[in-house]
Protein backbone atom coordinates (compact mmCIF):
# COMPACT_ATOMS: atom_id res chain seq x y z
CA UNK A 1 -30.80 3.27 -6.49
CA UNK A 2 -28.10 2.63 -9.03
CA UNK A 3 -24.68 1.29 -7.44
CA UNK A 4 -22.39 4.63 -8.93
CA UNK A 5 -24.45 6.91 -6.86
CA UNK A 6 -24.04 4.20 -3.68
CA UNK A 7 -20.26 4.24 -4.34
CA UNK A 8 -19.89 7.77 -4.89
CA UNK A 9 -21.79 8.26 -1.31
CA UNK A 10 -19.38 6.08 -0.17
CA UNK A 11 -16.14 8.10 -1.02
CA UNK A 12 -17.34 11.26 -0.23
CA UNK A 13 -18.35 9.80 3.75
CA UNK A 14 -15.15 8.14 3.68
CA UNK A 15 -13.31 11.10 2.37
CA UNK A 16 -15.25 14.08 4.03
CA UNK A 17 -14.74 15.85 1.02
CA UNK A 18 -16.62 16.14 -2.84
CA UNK A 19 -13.31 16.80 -4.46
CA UNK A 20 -11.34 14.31 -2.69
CA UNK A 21 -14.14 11.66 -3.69
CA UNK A 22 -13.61 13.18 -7.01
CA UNK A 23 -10.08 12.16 -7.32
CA UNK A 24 -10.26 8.33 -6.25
CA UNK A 25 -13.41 7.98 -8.56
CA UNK A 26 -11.81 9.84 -11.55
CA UNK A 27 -14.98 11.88 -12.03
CA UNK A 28 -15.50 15.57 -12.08
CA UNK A 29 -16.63 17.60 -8.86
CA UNK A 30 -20.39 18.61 -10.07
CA UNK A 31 -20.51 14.58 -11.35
CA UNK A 32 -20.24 13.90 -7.51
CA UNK A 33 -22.62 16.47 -6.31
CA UNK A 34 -25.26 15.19 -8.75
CA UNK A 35 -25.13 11.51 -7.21
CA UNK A 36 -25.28 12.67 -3.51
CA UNK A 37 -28.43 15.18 -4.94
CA UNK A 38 -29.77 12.04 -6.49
CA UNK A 39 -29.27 10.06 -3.68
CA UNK A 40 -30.75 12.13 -1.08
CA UNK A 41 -33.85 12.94 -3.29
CA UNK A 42 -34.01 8.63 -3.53
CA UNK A 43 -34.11 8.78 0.38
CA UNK A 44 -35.66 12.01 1.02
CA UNK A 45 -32.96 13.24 3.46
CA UNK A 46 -30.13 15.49 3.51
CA UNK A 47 -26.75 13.41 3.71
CA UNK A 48 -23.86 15.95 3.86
CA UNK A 49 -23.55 19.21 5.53
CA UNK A 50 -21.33 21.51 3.13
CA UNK A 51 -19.05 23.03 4.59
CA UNK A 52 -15.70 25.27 3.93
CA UNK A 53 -13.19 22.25 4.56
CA UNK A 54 -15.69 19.25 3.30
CA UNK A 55 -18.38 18.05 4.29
CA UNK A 56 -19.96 16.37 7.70
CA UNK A 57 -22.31 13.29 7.06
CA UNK A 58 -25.84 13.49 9.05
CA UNK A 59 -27.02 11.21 10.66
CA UNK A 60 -28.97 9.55 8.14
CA UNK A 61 -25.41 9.39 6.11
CA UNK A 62 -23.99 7.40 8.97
CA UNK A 63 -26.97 5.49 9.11
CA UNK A 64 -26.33 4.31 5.68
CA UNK A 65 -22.24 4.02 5.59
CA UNK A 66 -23.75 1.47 8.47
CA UNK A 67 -26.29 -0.48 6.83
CA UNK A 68 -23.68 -0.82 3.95
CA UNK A 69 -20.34 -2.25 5.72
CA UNK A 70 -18.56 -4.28 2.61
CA UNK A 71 -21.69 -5.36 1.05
CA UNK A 72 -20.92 -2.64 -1.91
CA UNK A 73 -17.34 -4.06 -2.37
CA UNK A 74 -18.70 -7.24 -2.41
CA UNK A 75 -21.00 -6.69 -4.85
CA UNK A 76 -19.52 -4.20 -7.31
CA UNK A 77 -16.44 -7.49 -7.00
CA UNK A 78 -19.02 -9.61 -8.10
CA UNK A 79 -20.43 -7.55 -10.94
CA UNK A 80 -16.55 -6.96 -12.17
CA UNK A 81 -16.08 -10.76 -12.22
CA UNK A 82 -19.14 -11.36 -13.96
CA UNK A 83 -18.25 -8.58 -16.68
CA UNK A 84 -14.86 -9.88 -17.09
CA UNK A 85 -16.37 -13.12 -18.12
CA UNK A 86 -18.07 -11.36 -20.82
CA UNK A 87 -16.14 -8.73 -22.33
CA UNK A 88 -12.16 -8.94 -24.36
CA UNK A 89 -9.68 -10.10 -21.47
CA UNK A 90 -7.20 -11.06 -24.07
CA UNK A 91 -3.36 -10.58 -23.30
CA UNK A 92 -1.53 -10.58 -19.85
CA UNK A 93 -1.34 -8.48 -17.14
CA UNK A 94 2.31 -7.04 -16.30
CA UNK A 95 2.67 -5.61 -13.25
CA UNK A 96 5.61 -3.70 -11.42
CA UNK A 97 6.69 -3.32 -7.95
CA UNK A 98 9.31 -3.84 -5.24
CA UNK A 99 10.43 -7.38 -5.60
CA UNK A 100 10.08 -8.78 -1.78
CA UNK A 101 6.51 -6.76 -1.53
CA UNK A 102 5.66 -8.24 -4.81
CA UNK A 103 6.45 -11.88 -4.26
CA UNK A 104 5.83 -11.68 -0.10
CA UNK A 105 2.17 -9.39 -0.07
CA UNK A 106 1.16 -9.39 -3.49
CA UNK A 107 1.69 -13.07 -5.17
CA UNK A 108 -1.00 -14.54 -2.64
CA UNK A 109 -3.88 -12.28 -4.04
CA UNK A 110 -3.74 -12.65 -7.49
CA UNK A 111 -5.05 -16.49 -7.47
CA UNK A 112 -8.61 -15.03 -8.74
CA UNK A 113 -7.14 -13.68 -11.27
CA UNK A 114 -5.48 -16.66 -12.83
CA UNK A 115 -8.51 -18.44 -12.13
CA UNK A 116 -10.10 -16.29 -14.52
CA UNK A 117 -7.51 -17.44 -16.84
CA UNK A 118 -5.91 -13.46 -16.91
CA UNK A 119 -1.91 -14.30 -17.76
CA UNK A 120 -0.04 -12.51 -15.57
CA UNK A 121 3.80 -11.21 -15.29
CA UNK A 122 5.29 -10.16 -12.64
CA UNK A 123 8.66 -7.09 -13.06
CA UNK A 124 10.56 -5.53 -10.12
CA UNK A 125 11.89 -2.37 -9.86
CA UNK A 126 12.65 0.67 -7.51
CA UNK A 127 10.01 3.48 -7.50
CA UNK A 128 11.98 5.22 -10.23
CA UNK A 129 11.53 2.24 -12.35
CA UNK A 130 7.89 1.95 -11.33
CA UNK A 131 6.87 5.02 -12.93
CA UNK A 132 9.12 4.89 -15.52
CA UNK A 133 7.88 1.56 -16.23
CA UNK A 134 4.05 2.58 -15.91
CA UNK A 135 4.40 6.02 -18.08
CA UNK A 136 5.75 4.28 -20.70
CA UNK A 137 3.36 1.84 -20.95
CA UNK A 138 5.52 -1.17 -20.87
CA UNK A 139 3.62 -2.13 -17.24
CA UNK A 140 0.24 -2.14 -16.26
CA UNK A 141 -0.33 -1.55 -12.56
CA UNK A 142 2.63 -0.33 -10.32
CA UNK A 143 3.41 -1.21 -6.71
CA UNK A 144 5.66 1.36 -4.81
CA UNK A 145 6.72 2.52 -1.08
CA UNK A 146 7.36 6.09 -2.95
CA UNK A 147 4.26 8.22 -3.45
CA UNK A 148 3.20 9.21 -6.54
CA UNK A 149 4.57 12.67 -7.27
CA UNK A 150 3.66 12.56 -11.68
CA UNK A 151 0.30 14.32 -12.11
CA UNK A 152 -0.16 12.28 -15.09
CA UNK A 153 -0.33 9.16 -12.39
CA UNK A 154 -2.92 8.04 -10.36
CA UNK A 155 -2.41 5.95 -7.10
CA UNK A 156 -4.03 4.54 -4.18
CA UNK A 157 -2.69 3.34 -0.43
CA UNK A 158 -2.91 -0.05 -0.13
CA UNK A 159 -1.08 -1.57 2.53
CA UNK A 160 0.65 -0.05 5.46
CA UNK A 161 3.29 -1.48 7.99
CA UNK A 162 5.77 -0.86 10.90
CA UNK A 163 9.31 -0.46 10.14
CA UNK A 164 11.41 -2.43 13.17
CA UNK A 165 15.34 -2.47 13.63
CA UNK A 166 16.04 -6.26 13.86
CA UNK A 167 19.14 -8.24 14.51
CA UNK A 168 20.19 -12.02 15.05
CA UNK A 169 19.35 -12.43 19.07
CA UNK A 170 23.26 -12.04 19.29
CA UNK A 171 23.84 -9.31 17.77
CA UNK A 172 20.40 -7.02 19.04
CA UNK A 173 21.75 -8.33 22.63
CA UNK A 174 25.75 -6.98 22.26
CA UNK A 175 23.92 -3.49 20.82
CA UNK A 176 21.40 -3.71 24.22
CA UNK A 177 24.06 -4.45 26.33
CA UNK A 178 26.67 -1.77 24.86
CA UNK A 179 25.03 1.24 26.55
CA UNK A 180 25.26 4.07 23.70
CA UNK A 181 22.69 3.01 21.26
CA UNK A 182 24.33 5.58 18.74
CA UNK A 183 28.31 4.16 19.23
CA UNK A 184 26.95 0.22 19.23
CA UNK A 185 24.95 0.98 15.65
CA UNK A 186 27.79 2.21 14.33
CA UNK A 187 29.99 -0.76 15.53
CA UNK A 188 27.99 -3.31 13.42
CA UNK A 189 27.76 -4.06 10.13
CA UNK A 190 24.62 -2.21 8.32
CA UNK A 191 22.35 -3.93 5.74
CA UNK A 192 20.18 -1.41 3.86
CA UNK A 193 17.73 -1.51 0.99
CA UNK A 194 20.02 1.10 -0.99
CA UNK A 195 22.56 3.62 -0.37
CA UNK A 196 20.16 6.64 0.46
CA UNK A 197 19.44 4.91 4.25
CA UNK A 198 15.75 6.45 3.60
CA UNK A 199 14.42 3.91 5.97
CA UNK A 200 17.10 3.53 8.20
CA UNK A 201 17.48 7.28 8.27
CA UNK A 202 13.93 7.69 8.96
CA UNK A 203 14.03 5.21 12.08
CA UNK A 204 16.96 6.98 13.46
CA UNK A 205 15.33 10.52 13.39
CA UNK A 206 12.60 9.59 15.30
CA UNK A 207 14.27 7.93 17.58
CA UNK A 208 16.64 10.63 18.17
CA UNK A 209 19.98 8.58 17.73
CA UNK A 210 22.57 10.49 16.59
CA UNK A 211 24.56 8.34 13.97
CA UNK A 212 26.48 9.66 11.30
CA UNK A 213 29.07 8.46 8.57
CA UNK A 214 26.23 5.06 7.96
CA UNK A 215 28.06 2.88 5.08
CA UNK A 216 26.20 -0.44 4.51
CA UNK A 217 28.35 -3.19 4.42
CA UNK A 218 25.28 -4.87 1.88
CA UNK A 219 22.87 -2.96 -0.12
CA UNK A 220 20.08 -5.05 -2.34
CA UNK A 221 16.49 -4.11 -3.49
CA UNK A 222 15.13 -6.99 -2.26
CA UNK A 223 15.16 -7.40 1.67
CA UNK A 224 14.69 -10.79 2.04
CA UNK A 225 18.20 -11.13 0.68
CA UNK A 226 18.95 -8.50 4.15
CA UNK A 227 16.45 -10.91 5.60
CA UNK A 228 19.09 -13.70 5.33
CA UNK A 229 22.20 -12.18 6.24
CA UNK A 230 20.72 -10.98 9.30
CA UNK A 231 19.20 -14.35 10.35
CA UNK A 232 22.86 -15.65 9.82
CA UNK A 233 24.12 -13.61 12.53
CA UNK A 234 25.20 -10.48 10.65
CA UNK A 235 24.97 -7.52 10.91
CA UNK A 236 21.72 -5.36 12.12
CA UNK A 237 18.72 -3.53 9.25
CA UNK A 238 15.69 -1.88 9.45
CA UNK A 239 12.68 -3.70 7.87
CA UNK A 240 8.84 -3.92 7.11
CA UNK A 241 7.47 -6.08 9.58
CA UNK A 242 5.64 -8.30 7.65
CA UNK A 243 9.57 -9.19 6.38
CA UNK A 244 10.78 -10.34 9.77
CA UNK A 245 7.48 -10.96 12.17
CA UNK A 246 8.04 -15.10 10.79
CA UNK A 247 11.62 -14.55 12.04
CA UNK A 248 10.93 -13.19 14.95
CA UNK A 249 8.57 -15.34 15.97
CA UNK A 250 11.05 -18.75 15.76
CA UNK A 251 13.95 -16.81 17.11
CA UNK A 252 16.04 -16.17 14.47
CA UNK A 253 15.06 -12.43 14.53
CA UNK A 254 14.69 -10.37 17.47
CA UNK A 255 13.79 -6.54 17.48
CA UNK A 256 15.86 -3.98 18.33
CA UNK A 257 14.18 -1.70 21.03
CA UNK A 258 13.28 1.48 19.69
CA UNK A 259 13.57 4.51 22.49
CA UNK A 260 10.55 6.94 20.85
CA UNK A 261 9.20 4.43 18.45
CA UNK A 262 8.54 2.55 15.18
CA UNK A 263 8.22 4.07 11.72
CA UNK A 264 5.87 3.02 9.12
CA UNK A 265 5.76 2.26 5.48
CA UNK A 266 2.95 2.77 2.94
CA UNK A 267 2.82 1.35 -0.49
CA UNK A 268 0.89 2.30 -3.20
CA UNK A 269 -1.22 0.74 -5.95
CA UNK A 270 -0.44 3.00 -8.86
CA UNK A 271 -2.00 2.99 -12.65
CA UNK A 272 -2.16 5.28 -15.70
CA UNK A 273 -5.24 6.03 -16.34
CA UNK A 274 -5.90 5.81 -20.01
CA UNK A 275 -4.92 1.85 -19.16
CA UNK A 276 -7.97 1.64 -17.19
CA UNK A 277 -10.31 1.70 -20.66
CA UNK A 278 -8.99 -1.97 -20.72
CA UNK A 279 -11.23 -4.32 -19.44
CA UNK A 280 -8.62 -6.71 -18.40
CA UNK A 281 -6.70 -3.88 -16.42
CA UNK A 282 -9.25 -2.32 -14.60
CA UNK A 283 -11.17 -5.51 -13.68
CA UNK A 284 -7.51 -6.34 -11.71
CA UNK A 285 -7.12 -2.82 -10.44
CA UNK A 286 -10.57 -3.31 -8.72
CA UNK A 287 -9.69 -6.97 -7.58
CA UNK A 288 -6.49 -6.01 -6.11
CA UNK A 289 -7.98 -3.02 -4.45
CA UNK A 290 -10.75 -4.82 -2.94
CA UNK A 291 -8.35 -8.22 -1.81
CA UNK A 292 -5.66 -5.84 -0.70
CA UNK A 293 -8.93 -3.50 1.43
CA UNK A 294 -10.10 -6.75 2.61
CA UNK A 295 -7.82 -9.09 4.00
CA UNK A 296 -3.96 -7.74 3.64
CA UNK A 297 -3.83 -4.50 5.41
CA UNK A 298 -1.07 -3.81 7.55
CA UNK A 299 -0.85 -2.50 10.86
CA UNK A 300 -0.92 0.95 9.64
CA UNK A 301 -4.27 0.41 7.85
C-alpha cells in the first residue's frame, strides 16, 4: 500500500472532495480517483460515497483517517529528510513574507533546515511584493496575510489568529471609561499596519462602531514597531495576537473589549510551482508545512 495512494486518501477525507484533493496535491482529478480505486481494492471496501457536492467517507474511511492520525506526516517528513540527504540541495533558500510574521512565527521552524546545512535568506515584503517577488522568481516560498488571487500561484493556509484592539492599560482604560466607543477611538492616536486600515477596518465592522475620517498617526509594515509605541503608552492598534499575548500577559498590553467580537487573520504558505522540481525547495515546502500543521497553529486553526 504505497504512501501516494495513503496521502491522496488523506486529502480527499480531509477535503470531502476529489477535485479539491486534486488541487493541494497538484495532480489531475482521474489521478485521484485511481488511488482511492486502488486503495479500496487493497482493503476490499468502499471508502467514499460520490456524491453531487463531494464525497462522504464510510465508515471504513473514518476507520482509517483514525488508525492514521500524524503517522503519514511523520513519515512522508522522514522520507523527505532522508531524500534530501541524497539528492542536489545546492544553493539557498530565499524566502518572502511579512517581516514581524517572518521573524516572530516563522524563524523558530526553520532550525531543521539549517541543520541540514540548506542556506537560507530571509526578504520582507507586503503581499504585493510577495507575489511579485515569487512570480519572478527572485524568491522561493512566500508568506502572506493576502490570499492568493494569481492562478499561476499555488498556496496553502498555514497559520490562523485573532485580531485584538490593544492599548497601554492607560490608554484601553480612558477609551473604557469614555462611554462612546466610536468618539473615544477617534480621540486617540491610531497605529496601523498601512494606510488602507484593512485590519482595523475589518475589526470595526464587526463590531459595529461607527468611526470615520481614521488617519494613523504611525503606519509601518512591521507591527512590532506598533508593538512598541503602544507599550509606551501611545496611542491604541489592532493586532495578531500572537504580537501582543507576551504583552498582555506582563501588563504592558491590555485588550480593548470588543462589543460583537474578534476578527481573525490567515496567512498563507505560497510557491510557484515549477520551483517545486527543486529538491531543495520542495523538501522545505513540505517541512514548513508539516512544522507549521504540527506545532504553530493559531487559534483559528
Amino acid at each position: 500500500m504505497s504512501l501516494l495512494r495513503l496521502r491522496t486518501f488523506v486529502e480527499v477525507y480531509r477535503q470531502r472532495s476529489i477535485s479539491g484533493a486534486a488541487r493541494v496535491l497538484n495532480l489531475t482529478q482521474p489521478a485521484v480517483s485511481q488511488h482511492i480505486a486502488g486503495l479500496e481494492v487493497a482493503i476490499g471496501r468502499p471508502l467514499f460515497e460520490r456524491q453531487s457536492n463531494g464525497v462522504q467517507p464510510t465508515v471504513a474511511a473514518d476507520e482509517l483517517a483514525a488508525d492514521l492520525g500524524d503517522k503519514l506526516d511523520a513519515a512522508e517528513m522522514a522520507l523527505a529528510s532522508a531524500r534530501s540527504r541524497s539528492l542536489d540541495m545546492a544553493g539557498a533558500l530565499h524566502l518572502i513574507g511579512h517581516s514581524d510574521f517572518m521573524a516572530e512565527k516563522l524563524a523558530a521552524l526553520l532550525l531543521p533546515l539549517l541543520q541540514e546545512g540548506v542556506r537560507v535568506r530571509m526578504h520582507t515584503g507586503d503581499g504585493p511584493m510577495v507575489t511579485q517577488m515569487l512570480l519572478e522568481e527572485h524568491c522561493d516560498l512566500g508568506f502572506s496575510a493576502h490570499p492568493v488571487t494569481d492562478s499561476r500561484l499555488k498556496s496553502e493556509k498555514v497559520f490562523s489568529d485573532q485580531v485584538l484592539a490593544v492599548a497601554s492599560p492607560a490608554v484601553a482604560k480612558r477609551i473604557r471609561e469614555a462611554g462612546e466607543l466610536s468618539a473615544a477611538l477617534l480621540a486617540e492616536p491610531l497605529l496601523a499596519y498601512n494606510v488602507q486600515l484593512s485590519l482595523i477596518d475589518q475589526w470595526l465592522a464587526k463590531n459595529r462602531i461607527p468611526v470615520t475620517g481614521l488617519i494613523p498617526a504611525s503606519v509601518g509594515q512591521d507591527l512590532r514597531a506598533q508593538r512598541t509605541l503602544l507599550c509606551q503608552g501611545f496611542g491604541w492598534s489592532v493586532l495578531p495576537a500572537y504580537l501582543c499575548d507576551s504583552a498582555i500577559a506582563s501588563g504592558e498590553l491590555a485588550v480593548i473589549d470588543a462589543p460583537v467580537g474578534n476578527t481573525e487573520i490567515h496567512y498563507y504558505l505560497i510557491w510557484l510551482p515549477s520551483k517545486l522540481r527543486q529538491p531543495r525547495i520542495a523538501h522545505a515546502r513540505q517541512t514548513l508545512l508539516w512544522r507549521l500543521a504540527g506545532g504553530a497553529s493559531g487559534r483559528g486553526g
